[in-house]
N, C-alpha and C. Protein backbone atom coordinates (compact mmCIF):
# COMPACT_ATOMS: atom_id res chain seq x y z
N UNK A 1 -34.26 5.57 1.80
CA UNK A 1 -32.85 5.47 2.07
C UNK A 1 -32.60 5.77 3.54
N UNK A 2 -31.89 5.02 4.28
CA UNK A 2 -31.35 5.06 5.69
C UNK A 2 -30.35 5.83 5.62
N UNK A 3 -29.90 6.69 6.99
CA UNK A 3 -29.21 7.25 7.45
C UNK A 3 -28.01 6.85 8.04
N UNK A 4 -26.76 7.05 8.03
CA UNK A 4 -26.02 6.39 9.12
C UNK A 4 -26.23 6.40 10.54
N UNK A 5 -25.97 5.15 11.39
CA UNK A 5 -26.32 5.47 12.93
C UNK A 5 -25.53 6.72 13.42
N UNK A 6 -25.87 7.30 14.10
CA UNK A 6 -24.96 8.40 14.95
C UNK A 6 -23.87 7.91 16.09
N UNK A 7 -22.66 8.14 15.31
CA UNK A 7 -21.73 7.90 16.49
C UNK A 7 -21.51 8.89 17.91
N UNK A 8 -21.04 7.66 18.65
CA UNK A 8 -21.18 8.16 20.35
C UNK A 8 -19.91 9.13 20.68
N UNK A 9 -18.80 9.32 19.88
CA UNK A 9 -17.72 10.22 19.25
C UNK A 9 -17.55 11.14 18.74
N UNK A 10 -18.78 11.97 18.51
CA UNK A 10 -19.13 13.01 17.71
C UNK A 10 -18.49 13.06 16.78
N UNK A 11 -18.66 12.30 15.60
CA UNK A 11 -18.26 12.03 14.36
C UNK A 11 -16.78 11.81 14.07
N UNK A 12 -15.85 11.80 15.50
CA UNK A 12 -14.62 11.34 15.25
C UNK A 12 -14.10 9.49 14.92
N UNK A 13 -13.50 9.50 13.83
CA UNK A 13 -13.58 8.03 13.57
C UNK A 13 -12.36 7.29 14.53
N UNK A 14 -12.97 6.22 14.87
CA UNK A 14 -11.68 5.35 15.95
C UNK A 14 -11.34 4.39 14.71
N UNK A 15 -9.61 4.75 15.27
CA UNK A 15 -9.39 3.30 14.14
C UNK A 15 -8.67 2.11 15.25
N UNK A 16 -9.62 1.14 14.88
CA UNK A 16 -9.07 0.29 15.81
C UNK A 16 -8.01 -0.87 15.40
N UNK A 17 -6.85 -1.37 16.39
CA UNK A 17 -5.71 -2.14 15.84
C UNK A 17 -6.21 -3.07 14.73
N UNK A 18 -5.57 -3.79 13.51
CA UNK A 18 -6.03 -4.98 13.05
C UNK A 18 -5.34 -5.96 13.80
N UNK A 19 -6.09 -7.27 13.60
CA UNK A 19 -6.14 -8.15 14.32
C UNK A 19 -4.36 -9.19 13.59
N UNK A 20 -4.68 -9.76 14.15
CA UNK A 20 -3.32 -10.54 13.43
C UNK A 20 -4.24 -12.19 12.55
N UNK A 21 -4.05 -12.21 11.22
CA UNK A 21 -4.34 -13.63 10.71
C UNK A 21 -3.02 -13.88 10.94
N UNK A 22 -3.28 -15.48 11.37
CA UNK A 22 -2.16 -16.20 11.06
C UNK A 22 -2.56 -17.46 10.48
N UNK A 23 -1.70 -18.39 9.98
CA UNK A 23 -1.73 -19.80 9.73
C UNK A 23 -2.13 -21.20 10.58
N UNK A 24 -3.19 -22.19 10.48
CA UNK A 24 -3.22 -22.59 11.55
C UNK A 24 -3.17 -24.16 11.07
N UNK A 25 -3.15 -24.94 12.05
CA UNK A 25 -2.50 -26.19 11.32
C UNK A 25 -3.04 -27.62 12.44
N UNK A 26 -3.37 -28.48 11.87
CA UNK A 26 -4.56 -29.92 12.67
C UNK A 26 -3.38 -29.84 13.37
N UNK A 27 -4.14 -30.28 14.71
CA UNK A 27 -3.50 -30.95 16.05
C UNK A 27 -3.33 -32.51 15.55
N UNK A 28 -4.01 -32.56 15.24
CA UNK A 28 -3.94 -33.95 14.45
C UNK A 28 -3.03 -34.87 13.84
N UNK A 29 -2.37 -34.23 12.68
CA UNK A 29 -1.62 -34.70 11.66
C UNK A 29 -0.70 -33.16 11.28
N UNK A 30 -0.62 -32.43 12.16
CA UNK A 30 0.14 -31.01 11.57
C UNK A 30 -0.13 -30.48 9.99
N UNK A 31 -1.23 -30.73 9.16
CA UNK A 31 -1.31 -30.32 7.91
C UNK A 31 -2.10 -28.59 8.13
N UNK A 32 -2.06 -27.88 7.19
CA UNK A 32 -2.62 -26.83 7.16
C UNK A 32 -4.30 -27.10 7.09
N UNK A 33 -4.65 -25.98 7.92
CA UNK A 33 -6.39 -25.97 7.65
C UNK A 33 -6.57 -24.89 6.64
N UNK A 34 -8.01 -24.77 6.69
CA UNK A 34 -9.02 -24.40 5.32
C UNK A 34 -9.86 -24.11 5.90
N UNK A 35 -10.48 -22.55 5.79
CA UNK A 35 -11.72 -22.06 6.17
C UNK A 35 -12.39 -22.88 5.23
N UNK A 36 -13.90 -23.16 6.20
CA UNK A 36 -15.61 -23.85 5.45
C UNK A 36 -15.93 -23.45 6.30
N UNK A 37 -17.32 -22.94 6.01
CA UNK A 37 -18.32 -22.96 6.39
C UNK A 37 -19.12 -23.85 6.29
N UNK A 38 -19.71 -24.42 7.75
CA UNK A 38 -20.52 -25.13 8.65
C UNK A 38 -21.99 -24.47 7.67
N UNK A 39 -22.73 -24.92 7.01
CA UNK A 39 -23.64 -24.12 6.47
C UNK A 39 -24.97 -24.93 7.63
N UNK A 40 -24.92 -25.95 7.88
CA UNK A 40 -26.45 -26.37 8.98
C UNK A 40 -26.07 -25.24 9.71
N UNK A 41 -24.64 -24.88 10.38
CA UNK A 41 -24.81 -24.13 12.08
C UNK A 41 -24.46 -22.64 11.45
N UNK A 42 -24.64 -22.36 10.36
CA UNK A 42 -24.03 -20.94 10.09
C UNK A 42 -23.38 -20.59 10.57
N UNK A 43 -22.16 -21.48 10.57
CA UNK A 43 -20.35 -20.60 11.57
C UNK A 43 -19.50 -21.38 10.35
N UNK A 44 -18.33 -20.40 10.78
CA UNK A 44 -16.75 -20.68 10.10
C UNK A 44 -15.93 -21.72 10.74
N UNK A 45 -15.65 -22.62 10.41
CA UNK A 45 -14.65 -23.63 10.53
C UNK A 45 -13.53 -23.53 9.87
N UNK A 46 -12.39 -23.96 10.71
CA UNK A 46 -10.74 -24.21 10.20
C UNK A 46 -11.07 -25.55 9.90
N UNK A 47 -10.94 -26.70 9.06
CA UNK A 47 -11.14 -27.85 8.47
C UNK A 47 -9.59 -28.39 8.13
N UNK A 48 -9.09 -29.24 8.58
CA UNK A 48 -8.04 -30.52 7.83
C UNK A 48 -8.85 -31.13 6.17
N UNK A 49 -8.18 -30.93 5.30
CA UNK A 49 -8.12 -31.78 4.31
C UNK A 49 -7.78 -33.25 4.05
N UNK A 50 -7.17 -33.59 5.45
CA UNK A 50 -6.37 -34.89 5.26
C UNK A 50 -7.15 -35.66 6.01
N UNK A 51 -7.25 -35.58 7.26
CA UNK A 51 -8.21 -36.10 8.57
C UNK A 51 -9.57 -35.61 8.45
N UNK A 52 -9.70 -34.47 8.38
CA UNK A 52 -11.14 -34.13 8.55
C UNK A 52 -11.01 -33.55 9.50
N UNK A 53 -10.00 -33.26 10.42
CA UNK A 53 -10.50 -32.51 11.90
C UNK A 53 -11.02 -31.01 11.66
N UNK A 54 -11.28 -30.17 12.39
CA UNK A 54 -12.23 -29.12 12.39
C UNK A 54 -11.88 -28.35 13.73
N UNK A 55 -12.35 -27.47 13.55
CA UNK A 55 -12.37 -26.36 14.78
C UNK A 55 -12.78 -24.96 14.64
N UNK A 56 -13.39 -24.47 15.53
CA UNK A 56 -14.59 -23.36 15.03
C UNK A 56 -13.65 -22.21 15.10
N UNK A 57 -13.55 -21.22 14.00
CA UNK A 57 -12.62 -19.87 13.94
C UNK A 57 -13.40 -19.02 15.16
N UNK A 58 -12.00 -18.58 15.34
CA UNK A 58 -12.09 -17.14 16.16
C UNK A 58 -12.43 -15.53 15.89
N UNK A 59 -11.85 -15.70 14.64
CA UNK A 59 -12.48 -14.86 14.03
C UNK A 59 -12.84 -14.56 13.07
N UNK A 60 -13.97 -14.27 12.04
CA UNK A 60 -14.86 -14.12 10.67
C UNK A 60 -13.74 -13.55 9.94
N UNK A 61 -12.56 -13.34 10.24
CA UNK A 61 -11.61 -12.44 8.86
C UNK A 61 -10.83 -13.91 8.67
N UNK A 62 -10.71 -13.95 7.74
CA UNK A 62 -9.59 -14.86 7.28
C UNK A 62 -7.96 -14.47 6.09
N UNK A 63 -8.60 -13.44 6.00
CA UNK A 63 -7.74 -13.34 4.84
C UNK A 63 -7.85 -11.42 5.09
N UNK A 64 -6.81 -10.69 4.56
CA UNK A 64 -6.43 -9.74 4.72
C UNK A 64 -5.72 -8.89 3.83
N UNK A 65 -6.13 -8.14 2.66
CA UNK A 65 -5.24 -7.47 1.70
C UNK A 65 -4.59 -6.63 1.19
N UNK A 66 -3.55 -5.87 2.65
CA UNK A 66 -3.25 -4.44 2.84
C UNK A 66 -2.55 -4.05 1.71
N UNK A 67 -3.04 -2.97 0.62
CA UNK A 67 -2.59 -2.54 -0.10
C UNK A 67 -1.84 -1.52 0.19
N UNK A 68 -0.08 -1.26 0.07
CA UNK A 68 0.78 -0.41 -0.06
C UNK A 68 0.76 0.25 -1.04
N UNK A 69 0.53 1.91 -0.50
CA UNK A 69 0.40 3.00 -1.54
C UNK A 69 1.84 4.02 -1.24
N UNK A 70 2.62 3.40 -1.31
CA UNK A 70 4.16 4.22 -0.35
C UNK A 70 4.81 4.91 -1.77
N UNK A 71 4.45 4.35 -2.69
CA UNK A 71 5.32 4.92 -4.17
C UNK A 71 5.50 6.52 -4.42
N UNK A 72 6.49 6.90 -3.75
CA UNK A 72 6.40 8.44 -3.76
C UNK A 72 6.38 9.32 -5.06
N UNK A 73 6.13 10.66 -5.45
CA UNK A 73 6.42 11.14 -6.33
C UNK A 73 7.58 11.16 -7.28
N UNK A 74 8.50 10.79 -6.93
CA UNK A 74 9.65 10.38 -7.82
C UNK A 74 10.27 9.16 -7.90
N UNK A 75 9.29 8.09 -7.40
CA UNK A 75 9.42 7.09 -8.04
C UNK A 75 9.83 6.37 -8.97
N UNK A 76 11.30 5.36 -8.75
CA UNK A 76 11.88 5.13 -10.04
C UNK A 76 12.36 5.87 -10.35
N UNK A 77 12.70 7.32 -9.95
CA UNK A 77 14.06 8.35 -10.31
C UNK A 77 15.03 7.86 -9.93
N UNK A 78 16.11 7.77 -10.93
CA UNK A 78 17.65 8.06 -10.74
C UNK A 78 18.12 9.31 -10.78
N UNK A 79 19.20 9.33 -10.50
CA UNK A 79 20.51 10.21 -11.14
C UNK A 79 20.95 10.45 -12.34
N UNK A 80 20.89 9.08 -13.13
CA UNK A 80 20.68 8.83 -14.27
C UNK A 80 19.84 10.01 -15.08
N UNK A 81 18.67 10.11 -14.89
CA UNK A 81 18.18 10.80 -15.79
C UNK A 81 18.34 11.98 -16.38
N UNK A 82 19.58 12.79 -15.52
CA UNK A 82 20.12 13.75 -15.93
C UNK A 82 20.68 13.50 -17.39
N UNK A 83 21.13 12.40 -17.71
CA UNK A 83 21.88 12.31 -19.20
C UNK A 83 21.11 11.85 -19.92
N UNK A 84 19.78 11.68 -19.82
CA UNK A 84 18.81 11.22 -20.83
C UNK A 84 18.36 12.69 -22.03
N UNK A 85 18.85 11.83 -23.18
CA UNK A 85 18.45 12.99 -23.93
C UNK A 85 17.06 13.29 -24.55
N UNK A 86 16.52 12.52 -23.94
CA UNK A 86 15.05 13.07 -24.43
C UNK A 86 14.36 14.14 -23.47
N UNK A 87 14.73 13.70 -22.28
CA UNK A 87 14.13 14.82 -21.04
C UNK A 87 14.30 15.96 -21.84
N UNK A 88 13.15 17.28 -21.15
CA UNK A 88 13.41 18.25 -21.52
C UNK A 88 14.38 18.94 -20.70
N UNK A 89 14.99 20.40 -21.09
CA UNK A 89 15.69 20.83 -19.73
C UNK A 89 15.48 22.27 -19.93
N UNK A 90 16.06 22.79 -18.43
CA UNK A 90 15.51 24.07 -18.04
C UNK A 90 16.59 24.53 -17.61
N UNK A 91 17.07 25.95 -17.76
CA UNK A 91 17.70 26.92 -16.83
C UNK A 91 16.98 26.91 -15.29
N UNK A 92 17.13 26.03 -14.50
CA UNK A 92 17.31 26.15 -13.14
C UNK A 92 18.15 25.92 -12.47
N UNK A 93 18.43 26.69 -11.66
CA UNK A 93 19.46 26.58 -10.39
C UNK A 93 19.62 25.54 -9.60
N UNK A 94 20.46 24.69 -9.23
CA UNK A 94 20.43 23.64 -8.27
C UNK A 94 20.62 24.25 -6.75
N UNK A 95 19.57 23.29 -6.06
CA UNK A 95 20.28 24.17 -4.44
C UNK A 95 21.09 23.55 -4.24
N UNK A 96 21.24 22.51 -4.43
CA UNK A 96 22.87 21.65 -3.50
C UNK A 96 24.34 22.15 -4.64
N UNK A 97 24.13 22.32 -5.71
CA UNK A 97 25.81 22.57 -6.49
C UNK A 97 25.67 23.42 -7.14
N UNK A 98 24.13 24.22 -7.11
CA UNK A 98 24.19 25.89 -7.81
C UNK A 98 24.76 25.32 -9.59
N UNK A 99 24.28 24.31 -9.52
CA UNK A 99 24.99 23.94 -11.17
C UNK A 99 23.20 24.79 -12.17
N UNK A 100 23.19 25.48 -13.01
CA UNK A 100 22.08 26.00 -13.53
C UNK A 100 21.61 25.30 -14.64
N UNK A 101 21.63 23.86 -15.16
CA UNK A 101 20.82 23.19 -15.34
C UNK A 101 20.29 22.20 -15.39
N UNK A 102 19.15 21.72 -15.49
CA UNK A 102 18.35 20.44 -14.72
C UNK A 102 17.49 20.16 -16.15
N UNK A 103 16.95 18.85 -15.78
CA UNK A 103 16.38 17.99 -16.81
C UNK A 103 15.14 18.15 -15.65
N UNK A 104 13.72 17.87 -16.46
CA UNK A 104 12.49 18.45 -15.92
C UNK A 104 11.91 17.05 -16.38
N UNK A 105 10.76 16.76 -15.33
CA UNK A 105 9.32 15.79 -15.67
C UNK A 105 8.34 16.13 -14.89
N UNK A 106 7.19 15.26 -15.14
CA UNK A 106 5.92 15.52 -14.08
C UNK A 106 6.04 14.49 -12.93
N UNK A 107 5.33 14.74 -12.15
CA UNK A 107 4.71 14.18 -11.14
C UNK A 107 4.85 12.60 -11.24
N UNK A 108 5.40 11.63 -11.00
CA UNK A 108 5.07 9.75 -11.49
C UNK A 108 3.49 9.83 -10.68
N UNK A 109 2.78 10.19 -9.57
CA UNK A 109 1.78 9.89 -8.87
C UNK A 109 0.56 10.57 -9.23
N UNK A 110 -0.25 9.83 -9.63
CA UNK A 110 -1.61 9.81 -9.91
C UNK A 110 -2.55 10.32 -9.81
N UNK A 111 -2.61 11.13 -8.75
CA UNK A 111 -3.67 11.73 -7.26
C UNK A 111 -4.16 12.77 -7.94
N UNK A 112 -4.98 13.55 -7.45
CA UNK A 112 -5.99 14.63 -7.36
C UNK A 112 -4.70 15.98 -6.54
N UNK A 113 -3.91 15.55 -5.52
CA UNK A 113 -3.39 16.49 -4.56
C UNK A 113 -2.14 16.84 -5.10
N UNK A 114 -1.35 15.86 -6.35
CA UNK A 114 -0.06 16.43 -6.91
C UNK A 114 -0.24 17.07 -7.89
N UNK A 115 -1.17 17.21 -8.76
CA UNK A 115 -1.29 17.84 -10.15
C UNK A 115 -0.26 18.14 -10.79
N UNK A 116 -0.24 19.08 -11.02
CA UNK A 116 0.86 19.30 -12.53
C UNK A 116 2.32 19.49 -12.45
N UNK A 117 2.56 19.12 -10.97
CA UNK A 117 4.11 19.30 -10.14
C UNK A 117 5.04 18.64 -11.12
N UNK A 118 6.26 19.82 -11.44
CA UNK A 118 7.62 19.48 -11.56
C UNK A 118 8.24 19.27 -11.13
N UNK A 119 9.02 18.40 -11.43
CA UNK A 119 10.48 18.13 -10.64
C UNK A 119 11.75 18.12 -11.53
N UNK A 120 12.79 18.67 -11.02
CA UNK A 120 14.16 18.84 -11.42
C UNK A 120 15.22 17.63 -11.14
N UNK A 121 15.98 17.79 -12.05
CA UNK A 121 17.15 16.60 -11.77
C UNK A 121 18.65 17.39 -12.26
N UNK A 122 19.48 17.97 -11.37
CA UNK A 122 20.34 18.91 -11.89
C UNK A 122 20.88 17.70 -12.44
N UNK A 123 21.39 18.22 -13.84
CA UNK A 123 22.46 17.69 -14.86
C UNK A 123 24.47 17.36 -13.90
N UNK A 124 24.46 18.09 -13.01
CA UNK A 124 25.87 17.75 -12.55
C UNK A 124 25.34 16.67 -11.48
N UNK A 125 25.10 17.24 -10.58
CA UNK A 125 25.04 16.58 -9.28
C UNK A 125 23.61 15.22 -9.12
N UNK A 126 22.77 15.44 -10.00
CA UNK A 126 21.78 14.54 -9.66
C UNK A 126 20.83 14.69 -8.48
N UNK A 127 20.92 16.08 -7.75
CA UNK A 127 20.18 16.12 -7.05
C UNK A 127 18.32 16.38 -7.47
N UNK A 128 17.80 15.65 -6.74
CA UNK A 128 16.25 15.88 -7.43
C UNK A 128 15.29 17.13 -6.17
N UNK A 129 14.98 17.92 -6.91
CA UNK A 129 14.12 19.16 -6.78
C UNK A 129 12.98 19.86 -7.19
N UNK A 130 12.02 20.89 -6.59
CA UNK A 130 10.87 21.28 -6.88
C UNK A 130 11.35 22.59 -7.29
């Protein structure tokens, strides 16, 4: 088993900008191209479907699939849920209207770092709290 090379950074990672894909389209006939690969010259080509024209990519990424993980812990909370009668509820204090009680759930997020976190939803005001 190999080692990783040793970075010249002392193990600090650089993150470098991503590049921009965009859409690219024959000089030709304006239709959209199509990555192929050139398999005799082992390179990437932008290819026309219609003409056939061609042109060698710039760069080996073509495609790009930034997954958004932004869904915060109370995700999909309303206000609403204060009048849901299934929630459980608790004698707690609200900080914003001092109203003393709140409807309780867990965590909506998944992770290892939120565990077993509650959150409050005072019954008057709807404010949501830890």
């Amino acid at each position: 088993m190999s080692s990783p090379a040793p970075s010249s950074t002392g193990g600090a990672r650089e993150k470098k900008p991503l590049e921009q894909i965009t859409f690219r389209f024959c000089s030709e006939c304006s239709n959209m191209l199509y990555p192929r690969e050139a398999e005799d010259e082992n390179k990437l080509l932008f290819t026309c479907r219609t003409c056939n024209f061609s042109e060698p990519a710039t760069s080996s990424c073509i495609y790009r699939n930034i997954l958004n993980n932004a869904a915060g812990e109370t995700a999909g909370v309303t206000q609403d849920v204060a009048s849901d009668p299934t929630l459980p509820r608790a004698i707690k204090e609200c900080p914003a209207c001092h109203h003393p009680e709140a409807v309780f759930f867990q965590s909506q997020q998944r992770t290892s770092e939120t565990g077993m976190k509650l959150f409050y939803v005072c019954c008057d005001c709807g404010n949501i709290y830890q």
